[in-house]
C-alpha atoms as a PDB file:
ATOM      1  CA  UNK A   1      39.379 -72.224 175.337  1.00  0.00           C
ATOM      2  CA  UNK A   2      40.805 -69.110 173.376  1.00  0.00           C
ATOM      3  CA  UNK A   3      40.080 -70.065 169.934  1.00  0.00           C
ATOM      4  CA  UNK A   4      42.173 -66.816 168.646  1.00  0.00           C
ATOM      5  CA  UNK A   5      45.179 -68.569 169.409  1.00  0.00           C
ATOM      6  CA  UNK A   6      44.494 -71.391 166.770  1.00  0.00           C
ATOM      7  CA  UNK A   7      43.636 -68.562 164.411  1.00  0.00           C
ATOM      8  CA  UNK A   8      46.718 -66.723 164.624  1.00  0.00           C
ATOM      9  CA  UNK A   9      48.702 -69.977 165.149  1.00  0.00           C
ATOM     10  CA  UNK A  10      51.521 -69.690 162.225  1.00  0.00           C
ATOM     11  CA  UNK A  11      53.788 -72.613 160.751  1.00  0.00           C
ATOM     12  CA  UNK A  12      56.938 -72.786 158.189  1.00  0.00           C
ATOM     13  CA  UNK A  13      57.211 -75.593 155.683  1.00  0.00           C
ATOM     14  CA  UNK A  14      59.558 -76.593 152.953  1.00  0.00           C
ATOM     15  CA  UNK A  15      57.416 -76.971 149.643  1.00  0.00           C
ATOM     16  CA  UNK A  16      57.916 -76.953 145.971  1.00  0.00           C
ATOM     17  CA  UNK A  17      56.995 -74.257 143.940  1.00  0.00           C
ATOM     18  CA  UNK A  18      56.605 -75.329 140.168  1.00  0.00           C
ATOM     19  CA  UNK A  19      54.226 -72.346 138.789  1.00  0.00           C
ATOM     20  CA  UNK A  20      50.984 -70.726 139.084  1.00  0.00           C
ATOM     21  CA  UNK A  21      50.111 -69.259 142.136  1.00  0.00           C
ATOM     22  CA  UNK A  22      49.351 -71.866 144.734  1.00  0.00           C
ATOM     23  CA  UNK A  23      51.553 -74.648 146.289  1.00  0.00           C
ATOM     24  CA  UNK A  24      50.720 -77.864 147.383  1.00  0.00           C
ATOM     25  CA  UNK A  25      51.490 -79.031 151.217  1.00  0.00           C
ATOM     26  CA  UNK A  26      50.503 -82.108 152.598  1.00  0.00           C
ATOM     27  CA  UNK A  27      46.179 -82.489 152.819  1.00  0.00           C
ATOM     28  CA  UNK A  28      45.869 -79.111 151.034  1.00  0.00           C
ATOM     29  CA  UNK A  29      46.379 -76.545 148.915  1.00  0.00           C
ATOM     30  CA  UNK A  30      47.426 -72.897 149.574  1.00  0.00           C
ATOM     31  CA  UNK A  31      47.280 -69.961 147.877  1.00  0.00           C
ATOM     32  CA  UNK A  32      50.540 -68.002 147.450  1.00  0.00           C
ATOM     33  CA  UNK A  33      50.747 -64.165 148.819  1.00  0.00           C
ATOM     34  CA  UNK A  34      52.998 -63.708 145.975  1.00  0.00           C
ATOM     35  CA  UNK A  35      53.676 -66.084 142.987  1.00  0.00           C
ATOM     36  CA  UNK A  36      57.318 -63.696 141.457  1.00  0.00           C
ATOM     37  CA  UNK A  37      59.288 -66.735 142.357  1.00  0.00           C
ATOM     38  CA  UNK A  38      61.533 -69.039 140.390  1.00  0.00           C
ATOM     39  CA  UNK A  39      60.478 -72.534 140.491  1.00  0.00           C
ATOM     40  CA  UNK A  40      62.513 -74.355 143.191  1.00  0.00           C
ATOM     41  CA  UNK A  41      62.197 -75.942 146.977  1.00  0.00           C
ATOM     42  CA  UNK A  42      61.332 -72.647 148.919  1.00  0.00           C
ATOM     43  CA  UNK A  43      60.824 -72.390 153.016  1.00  0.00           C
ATOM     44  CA  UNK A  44      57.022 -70.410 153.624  1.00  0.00           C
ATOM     45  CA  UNK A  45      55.482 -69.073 156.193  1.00  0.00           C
ATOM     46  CA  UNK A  46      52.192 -70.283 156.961  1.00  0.00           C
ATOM     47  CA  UNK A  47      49.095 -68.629 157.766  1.00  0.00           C
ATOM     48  CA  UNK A  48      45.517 -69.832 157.688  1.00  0.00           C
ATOM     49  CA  UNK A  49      45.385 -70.760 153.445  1.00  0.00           C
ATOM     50  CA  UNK A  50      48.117 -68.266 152.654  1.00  0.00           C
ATOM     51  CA  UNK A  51      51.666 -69.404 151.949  1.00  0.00           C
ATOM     52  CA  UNK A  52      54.730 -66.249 151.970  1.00  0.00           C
ATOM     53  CA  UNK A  53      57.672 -67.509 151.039  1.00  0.00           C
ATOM     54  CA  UNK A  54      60.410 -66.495 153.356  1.00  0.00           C
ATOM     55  CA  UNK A  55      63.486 -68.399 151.368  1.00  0.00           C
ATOM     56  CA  UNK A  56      65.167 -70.501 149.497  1.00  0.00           C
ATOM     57  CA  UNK A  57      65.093 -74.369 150.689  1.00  0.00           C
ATOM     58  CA  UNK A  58      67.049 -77.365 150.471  1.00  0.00           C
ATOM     59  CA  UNK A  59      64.988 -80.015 149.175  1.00  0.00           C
ATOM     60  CA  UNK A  60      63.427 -82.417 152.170  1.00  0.00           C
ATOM     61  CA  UNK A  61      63.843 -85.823 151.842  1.00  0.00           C
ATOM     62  CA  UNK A  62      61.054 -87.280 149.370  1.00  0.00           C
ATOM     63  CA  UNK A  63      61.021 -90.834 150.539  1.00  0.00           C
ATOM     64  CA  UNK A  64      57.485 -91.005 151.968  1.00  0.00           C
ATOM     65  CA  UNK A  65      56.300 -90.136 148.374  1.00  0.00           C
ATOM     66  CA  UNK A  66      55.395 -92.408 146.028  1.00  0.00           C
ATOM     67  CA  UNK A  67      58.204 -93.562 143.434  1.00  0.00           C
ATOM     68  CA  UNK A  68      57.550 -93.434 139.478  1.00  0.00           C
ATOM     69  CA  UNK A  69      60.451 -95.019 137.140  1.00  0.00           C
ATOM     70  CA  UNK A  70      60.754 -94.331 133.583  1.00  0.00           C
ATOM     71  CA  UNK A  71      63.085 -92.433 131.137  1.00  0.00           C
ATOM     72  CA  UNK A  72      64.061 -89.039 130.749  1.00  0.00           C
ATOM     73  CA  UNK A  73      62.988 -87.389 127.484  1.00  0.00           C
ATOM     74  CA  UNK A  74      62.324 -83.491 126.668  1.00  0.00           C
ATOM     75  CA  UNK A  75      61.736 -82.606 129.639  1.00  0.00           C
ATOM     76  CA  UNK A  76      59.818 -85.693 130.490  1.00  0.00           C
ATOM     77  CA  UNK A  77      59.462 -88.242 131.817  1.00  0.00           C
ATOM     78  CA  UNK A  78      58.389 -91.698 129.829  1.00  0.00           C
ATOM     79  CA  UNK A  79      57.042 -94.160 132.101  1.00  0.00           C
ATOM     80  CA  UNK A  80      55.833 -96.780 129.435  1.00  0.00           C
ATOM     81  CA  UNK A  81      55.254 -97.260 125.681  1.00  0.00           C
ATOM     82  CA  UNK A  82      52.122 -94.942 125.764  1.00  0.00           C
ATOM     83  CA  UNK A  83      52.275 -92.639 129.177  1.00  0.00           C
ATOM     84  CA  UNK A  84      54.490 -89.678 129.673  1.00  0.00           C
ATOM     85  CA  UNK A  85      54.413 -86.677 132.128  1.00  0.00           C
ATOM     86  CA  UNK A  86      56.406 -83.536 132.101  1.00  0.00           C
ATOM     87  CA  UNK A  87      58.990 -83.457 135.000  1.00  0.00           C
ATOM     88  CA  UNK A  88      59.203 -80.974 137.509  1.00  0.00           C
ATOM     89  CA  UNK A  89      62.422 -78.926 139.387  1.00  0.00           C
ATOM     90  CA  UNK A  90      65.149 -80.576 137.185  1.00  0.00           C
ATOM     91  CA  UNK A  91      69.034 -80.364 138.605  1.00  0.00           C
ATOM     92  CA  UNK A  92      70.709 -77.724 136.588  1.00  0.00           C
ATOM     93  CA  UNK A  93      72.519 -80.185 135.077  1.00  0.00           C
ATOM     94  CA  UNK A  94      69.742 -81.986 132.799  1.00  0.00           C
ATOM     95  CA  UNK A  95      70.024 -85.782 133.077  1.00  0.00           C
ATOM     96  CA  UNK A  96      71.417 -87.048 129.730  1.00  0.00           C
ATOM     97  CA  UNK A  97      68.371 -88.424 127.242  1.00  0.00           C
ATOM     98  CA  UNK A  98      66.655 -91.536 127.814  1.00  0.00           C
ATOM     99  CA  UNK A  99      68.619 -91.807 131.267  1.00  0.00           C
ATOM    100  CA  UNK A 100      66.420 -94.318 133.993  1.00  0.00           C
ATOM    101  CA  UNK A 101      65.429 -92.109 137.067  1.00  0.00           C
ATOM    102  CA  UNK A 102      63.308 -92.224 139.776  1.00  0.00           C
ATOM    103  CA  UNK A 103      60.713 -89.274 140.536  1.00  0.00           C
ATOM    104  CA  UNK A 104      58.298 -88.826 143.112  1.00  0.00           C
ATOM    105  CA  UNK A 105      54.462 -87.945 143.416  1.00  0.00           C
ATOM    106  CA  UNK A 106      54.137 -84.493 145.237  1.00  0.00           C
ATOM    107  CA  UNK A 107      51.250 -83.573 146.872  1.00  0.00           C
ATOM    108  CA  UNK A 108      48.348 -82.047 144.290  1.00  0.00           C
ATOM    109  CA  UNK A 109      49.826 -84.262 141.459  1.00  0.00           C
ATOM    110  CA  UNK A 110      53.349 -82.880 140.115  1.00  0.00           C
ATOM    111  CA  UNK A 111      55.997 -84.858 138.995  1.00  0.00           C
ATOM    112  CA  UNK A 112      59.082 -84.146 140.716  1.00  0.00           C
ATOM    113  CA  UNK A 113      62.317 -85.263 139.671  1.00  0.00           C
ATOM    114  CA  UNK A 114      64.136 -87.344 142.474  1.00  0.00           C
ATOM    115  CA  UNK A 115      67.465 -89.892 141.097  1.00  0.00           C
ATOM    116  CA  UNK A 116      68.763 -90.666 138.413  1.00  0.00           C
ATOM    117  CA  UNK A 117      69.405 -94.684 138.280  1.00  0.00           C
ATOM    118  CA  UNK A 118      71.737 -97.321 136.935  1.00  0.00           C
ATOM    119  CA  UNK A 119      71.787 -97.829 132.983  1.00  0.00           C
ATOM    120  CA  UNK A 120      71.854-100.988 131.055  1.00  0.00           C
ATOM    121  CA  UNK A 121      73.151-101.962 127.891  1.00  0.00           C
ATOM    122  CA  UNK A 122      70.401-100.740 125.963  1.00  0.00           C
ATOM    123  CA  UNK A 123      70.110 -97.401 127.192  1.00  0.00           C
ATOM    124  CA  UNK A 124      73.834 -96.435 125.828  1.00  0.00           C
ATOM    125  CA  UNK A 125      73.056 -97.556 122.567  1.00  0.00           C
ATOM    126  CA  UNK A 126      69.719 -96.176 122.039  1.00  0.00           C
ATOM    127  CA  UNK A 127      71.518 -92.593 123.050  1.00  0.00           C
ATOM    128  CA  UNK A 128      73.944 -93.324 120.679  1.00  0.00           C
ATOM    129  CA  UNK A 129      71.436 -94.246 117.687  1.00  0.00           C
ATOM    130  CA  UNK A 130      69.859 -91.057 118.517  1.00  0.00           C
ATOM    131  CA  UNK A 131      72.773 -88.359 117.989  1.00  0.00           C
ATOM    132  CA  UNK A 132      73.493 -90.380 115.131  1.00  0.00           C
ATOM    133  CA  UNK A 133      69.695 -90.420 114.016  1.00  0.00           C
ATOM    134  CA  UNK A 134      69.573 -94.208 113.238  1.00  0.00           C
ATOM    135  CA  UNK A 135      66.307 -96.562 114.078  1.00  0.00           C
ATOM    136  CA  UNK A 136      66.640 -98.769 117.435  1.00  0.00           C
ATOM    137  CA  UNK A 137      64.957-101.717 116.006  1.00  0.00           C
ATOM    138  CA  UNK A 138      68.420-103.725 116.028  1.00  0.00           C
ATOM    139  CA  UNK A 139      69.196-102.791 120.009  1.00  0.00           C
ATOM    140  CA  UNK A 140      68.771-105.824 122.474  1.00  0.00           C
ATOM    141  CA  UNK A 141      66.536-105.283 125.280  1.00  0.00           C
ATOM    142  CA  UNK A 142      64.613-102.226 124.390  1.00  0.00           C
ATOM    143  CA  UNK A 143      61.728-101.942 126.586  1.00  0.00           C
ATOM    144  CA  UNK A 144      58.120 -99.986 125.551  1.00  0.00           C
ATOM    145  CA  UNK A 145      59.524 -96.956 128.018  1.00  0.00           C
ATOM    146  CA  UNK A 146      62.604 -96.872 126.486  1.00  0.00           C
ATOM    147  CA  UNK A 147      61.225 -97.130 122.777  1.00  0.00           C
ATOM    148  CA  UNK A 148      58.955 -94.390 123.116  1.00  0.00           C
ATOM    149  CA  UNK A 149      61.433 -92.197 125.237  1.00  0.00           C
ATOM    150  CA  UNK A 150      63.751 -92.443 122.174  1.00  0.00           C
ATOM    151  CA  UNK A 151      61.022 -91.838 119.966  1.00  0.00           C
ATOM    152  CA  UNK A 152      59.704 -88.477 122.131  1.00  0.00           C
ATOM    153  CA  UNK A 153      63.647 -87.527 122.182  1.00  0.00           C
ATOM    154  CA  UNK A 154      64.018 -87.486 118.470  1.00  0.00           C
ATOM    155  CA  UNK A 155      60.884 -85.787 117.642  1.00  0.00           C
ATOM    156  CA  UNK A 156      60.901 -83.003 119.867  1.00  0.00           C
ATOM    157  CA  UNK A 157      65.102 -82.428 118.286  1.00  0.00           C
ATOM    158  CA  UNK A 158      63.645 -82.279 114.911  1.00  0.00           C
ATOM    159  CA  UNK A 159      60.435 -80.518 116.035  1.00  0.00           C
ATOM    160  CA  UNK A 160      63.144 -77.341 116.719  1.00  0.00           C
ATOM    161  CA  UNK A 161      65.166 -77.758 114.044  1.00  0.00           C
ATOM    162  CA  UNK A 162      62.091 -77.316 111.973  1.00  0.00           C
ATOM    163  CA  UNK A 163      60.277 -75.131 114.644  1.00  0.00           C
ATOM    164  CA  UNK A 164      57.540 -77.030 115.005  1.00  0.00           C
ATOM    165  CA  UNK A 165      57.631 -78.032 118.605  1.00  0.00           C
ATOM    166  CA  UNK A 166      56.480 -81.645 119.666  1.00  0.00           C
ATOM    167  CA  UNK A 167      54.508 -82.847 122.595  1.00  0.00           C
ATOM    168  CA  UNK A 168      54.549 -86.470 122.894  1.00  0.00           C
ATOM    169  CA  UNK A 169      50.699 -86.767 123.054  1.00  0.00           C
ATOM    170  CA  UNK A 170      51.488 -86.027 119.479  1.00  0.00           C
ATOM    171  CA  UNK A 171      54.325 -88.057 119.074  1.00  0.00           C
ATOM    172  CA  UNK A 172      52.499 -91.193 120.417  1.00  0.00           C
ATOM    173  CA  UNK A 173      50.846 -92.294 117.194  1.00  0.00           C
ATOM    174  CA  UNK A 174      54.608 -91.982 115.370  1.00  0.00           C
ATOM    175  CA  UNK A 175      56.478 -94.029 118.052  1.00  0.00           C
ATOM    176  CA  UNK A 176      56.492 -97.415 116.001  1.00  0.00           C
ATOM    177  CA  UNK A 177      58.106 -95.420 112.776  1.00  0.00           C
ATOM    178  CA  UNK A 178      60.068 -93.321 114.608  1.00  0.00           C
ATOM    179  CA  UNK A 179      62.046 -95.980 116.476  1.00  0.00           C
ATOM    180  CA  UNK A 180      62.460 -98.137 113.414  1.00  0.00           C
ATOM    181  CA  UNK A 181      63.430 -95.310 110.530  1.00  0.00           C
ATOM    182  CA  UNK A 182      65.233 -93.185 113.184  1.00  0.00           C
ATOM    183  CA  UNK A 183      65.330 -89.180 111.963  1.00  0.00           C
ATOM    184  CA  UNK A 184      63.372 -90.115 108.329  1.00  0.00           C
ATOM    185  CA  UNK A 185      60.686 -91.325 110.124  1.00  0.00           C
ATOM    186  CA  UNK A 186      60.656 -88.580 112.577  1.00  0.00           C
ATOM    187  CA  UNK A 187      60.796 -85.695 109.190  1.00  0.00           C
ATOM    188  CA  UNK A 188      57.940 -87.184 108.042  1.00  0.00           C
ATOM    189  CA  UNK A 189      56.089 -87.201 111.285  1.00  0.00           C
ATOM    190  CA  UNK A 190      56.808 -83.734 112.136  1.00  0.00           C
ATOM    191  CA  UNK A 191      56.129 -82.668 108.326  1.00  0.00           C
ATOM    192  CA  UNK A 192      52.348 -84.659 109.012  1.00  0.00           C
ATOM    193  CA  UNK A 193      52.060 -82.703 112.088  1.00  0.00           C
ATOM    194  CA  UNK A 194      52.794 -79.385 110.671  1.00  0.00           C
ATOM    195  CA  UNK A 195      50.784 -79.613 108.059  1.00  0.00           C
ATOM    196  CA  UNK A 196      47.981 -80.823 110.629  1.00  0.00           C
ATOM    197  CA  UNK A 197      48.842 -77.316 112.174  1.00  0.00           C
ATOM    198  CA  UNK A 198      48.569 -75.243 108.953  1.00  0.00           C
ATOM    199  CA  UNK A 199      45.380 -76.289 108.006  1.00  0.00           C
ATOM    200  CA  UNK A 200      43.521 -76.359 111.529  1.00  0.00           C
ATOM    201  CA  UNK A 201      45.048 -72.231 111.430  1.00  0.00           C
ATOM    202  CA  UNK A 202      43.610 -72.296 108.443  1.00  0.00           C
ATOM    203  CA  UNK A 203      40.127 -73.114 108.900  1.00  0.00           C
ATOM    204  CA  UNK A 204      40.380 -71.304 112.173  1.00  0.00           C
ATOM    205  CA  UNK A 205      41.162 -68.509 110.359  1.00  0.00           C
ATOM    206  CA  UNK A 206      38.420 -68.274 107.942  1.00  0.00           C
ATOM    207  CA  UNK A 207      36.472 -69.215 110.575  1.00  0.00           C
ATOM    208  CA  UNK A 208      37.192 -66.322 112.436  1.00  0.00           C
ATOM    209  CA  UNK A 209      37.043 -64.237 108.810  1.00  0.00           C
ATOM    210  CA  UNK A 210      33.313 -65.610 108.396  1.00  0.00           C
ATOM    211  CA  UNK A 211      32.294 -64.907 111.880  1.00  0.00           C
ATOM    212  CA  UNK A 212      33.532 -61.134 111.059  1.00  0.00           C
ATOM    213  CA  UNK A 213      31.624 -60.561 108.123  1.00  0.00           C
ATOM    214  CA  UNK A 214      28.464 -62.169 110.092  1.00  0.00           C
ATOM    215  CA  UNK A 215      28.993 -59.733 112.787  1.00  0.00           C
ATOM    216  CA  UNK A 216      29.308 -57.332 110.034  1.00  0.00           C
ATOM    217  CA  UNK A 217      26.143 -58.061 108.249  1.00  0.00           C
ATOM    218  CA  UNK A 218      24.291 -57.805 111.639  1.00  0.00           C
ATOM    219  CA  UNK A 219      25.847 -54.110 112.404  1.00  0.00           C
ATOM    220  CA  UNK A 220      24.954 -53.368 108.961  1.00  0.00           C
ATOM    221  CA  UNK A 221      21.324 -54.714 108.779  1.00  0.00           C
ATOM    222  CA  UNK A 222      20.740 -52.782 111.671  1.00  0.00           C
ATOM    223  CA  UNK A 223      22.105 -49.687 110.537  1.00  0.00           C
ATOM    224  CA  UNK A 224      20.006 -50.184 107.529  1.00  0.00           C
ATOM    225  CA  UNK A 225      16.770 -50.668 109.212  1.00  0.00           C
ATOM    226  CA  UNK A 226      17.472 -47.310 110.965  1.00  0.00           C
ATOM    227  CA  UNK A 227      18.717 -45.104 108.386  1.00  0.00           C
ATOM    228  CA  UNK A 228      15.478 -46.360 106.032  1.00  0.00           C
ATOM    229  CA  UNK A 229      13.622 -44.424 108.406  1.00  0.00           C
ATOM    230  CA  UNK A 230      14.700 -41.040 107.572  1.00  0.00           C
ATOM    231  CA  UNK A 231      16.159 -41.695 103.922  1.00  0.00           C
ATOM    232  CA  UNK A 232      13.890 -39.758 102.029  1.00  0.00           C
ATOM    233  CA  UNK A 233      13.901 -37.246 104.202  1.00  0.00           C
ATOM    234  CA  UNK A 234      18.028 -37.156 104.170  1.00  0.00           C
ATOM    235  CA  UNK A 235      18.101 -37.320 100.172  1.00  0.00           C
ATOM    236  CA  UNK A 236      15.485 -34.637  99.331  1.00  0.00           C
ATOM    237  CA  UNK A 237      17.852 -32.448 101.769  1.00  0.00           C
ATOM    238  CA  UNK A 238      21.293 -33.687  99.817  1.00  0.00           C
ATOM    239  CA  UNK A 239      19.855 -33.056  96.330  1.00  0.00           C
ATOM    240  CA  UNK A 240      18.170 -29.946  97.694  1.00  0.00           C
ATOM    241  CA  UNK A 241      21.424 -28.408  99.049  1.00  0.00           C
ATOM    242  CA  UNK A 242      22.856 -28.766  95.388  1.00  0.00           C
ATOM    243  CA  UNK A 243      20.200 -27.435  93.259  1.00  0.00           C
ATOM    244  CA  UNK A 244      18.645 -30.399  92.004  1.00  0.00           C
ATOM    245  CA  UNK A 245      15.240 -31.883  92.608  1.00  0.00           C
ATOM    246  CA  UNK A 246      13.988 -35.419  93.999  1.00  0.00           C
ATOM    247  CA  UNK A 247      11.294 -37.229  92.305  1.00  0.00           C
ATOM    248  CA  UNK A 248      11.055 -40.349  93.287  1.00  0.00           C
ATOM    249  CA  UNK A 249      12.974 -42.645  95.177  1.00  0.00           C
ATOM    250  CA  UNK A 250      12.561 -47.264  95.271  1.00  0.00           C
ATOM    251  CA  UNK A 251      14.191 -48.917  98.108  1.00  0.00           C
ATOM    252  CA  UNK A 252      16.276 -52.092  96.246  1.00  0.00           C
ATOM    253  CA  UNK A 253      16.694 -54.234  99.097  1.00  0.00           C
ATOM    254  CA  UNK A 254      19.876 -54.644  99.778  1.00  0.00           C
ATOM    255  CA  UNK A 255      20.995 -51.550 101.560  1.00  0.00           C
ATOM    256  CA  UNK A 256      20.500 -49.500  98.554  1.00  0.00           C
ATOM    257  CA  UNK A 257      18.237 -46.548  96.962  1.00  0.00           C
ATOM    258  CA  UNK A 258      17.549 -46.354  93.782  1.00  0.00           C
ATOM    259  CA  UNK A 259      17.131 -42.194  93.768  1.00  0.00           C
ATOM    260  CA  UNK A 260      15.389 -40.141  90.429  1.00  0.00           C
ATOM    261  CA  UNK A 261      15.905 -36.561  90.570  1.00  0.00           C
ATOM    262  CA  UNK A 262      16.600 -33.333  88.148  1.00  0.00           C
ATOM    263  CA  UNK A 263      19.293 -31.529  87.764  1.00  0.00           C
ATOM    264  CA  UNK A 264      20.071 -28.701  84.878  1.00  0.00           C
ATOM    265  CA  UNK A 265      17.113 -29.551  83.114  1.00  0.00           C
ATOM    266  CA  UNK A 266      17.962 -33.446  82.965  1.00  0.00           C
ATOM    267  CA  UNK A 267      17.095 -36.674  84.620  1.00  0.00           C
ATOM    268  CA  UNK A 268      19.134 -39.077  86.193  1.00  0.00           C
ATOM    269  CA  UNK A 269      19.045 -42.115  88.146  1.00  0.00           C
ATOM    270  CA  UNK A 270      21.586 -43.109  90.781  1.00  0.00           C
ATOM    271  CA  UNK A 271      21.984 -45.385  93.485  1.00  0.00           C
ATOM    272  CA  UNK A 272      23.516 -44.925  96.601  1.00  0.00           C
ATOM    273  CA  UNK A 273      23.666 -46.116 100.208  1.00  0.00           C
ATOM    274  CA  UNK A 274      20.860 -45.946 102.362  1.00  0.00           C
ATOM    275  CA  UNK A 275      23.250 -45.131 105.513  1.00  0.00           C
ATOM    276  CA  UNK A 276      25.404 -42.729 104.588  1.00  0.00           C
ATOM    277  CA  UNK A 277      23.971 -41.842 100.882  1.00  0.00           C
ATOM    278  CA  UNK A 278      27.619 -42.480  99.559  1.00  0.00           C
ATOM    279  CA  UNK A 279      26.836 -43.326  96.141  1.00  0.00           C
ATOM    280  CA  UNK A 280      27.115 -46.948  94.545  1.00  0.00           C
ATOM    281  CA  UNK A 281      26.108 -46.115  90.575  1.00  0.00           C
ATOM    282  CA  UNK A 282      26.480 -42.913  90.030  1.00  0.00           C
ATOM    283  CA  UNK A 283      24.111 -43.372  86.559  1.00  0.00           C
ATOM    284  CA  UNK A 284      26.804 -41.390  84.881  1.00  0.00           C
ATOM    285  CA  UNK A 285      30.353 -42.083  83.364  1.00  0.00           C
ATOM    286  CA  UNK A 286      32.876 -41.720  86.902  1.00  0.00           C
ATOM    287  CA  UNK A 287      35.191 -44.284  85.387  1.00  0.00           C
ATOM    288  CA  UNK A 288      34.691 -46.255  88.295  1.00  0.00           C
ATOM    289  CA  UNK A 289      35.377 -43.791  91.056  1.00  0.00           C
ATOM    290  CA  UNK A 290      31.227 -43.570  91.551  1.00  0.00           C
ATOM    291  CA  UNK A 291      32.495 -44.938  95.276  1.00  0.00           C
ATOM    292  CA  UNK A 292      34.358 -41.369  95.733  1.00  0.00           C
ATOM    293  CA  UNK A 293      30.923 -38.933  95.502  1.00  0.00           C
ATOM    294  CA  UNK A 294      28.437 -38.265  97.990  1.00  0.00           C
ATOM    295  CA  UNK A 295      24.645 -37.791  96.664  1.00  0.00           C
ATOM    296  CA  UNK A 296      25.254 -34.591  97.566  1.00  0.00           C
ATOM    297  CA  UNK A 297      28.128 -33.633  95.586  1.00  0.00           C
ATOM    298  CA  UNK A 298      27.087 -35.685  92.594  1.00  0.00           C
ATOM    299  CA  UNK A 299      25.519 -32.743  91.076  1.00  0.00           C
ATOM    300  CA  UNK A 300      28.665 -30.753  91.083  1.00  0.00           C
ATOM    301  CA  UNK A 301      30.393 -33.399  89.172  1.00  0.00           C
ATOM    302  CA  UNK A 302      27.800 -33.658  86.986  1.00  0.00           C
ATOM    303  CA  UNK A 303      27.577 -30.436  86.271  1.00  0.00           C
ATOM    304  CA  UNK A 304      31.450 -30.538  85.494  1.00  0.00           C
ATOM    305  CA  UNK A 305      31.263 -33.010  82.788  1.00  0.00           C
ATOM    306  CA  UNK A 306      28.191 -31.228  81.027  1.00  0.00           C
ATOM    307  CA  UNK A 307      30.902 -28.000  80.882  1.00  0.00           C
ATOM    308  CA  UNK A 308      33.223 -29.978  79.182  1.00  0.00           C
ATOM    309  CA  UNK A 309      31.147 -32.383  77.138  1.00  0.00           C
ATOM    310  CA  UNK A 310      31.889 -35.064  78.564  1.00  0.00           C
ATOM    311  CA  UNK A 311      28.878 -36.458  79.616  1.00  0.00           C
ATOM    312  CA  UNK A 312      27.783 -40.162  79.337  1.00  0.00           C
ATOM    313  CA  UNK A 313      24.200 -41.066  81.320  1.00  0.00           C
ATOM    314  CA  UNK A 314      24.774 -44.972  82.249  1.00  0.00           C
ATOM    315  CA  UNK A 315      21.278 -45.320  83.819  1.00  0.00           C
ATOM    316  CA  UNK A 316      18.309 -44.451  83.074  1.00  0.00           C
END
């Protein structure tokens, strides 16, 4: 038997493409040669694992799939008082909110949407409660579905007008409230979620600030423990290059040198950073711009100030 033939052996089927870049046929799941494609029924070429689309499809018949009921809400579907999915390849025409329909269990999981299906009484009137933003709690025949659809509806309409978008996995706990107080009870639901929001950024952000600073300290420590090596050896050179004279130098601990030296016949005391020798306390008057001199060119501003009398040792 020529097993090439099975190899090269090539097949077209009509599949739905919803996203991502693999589509679902029956028994398994293929991997798209390229995923630029609007979501939609689409005709591909198969070959091996590897699914080209060729064209646009009309949908096939969906029968043989199994059937979920519920109501349409969002984008959704709302298949009992606590269960929702999100609904996939919509008519361009979106079904009216909290409509009955019928969608279908593709292959690999998705929801796709299939009919839309007769309407009671209650259906109408919840609709009508919720452009009007009224509780349902008076409506005959209300069922858990149809409750929570409502509820999902409302939420996600004030979610936008408040831009705080609303899944219904966060809806779920405000169902009860939002059915009975209508668009109050939604407000203060999306006001509790949104404040939820602000303070999980929150925390996430300072968080993130504190993991910064740790990653910080760790650079810094072991810039430190480097630089300590050869400080003595860098300051004598700094002071040296500006005519003034080390004499003794006490590591403080925290990243800092305590450095005595002579200059124009006078002592002073400074402290600067071990890494760069950028200096912390000058030991002299800077009015606070000690951050601004080097070790180096302290000297020169010292020597400035004793020109013009101006003077004033801090440390000693």
């Amino acid at each position: 038997m020529d097993h090439t033939k099975f190899l090269g052996k090539k097949e077209t089927l009509v599949l739905p493409f919803v996203g991502g870049t693999r589509v679902e046929a029956p028994g398994r799941s293929l991997r798209l040669a390229r995923s630029d494609l609007e979501p939609g029924f689409w005709s591909f070429s198969i070959a091996g694992r590897t699914a080209t689309p060729v064209e646009r499809a009309e949908a096939p018949s969906l029968e043989d799939r199994p059937k979920v009921r519920g109501h349409f809400a969002a984008g959704a579907l709302v298949t009992s008082g606590s269960a929702c999915e999100e609904l996939e390849l919509l008519p361009a025409e979106e079904p009216p909110a909290l409509s009955p329909l019928t969608a279908r269990r593709w292959h690999g999981g998705a929801l796709l949407f299939d009919a839309l299906e007769f309407e009671g009484d209650a259906e109408p009137a919840c609709r009508e409660a919720l452009e009007e933003g009224r509780g349902i709690d008076g409506i005959r025949g209300v069922t858990p579905a149809l409750r929570a659809a409502f509820a999902a509806a409302l939420l996600a309409r004030v979610g936008r007008m408040h831009n705080t978008p609303i899944s219904f996995v966060e809806a779920r706990p405000y169902v009860h409230d939002v059915a009975t107080r209508g668009e109050a009870g939604a407000r203060a639901a999306v006001a509790r979620i949104a404040d939820e929001r602000r303070r999980d950024a929150a925390a996430r952000a300072a968080r993130e600030v504190e993991e910064r600073a740790e990653e910080n300290r760790r650079v810094r420590a072991a810039r430190v423990a480097t630089a300590r090596e050869t400080v003595e050896e860098r300051v004598e050179k700094a002071l040296r290059s500006a005519d003034a004279h080390l004499r003794a130098t006490r590591d403080l601990g925290d990243g800092t040198l305590e450095v005595t030296y002579t200059f124009a016949g006078q002592r002073f005391v400074s402290v600067v950073d071990v890494v760069d020798l950028n200096v912390v306390d000058a030991g002299v008057c800077l009015a606070g711009e000690d951050s601004l001199v080097t070790l180096e060119s302290l000297p020169g501003v010292i020597r400035e100030a004793i020109d013009t009398d101006r003077l004033v040792i801090t440390r000693r």
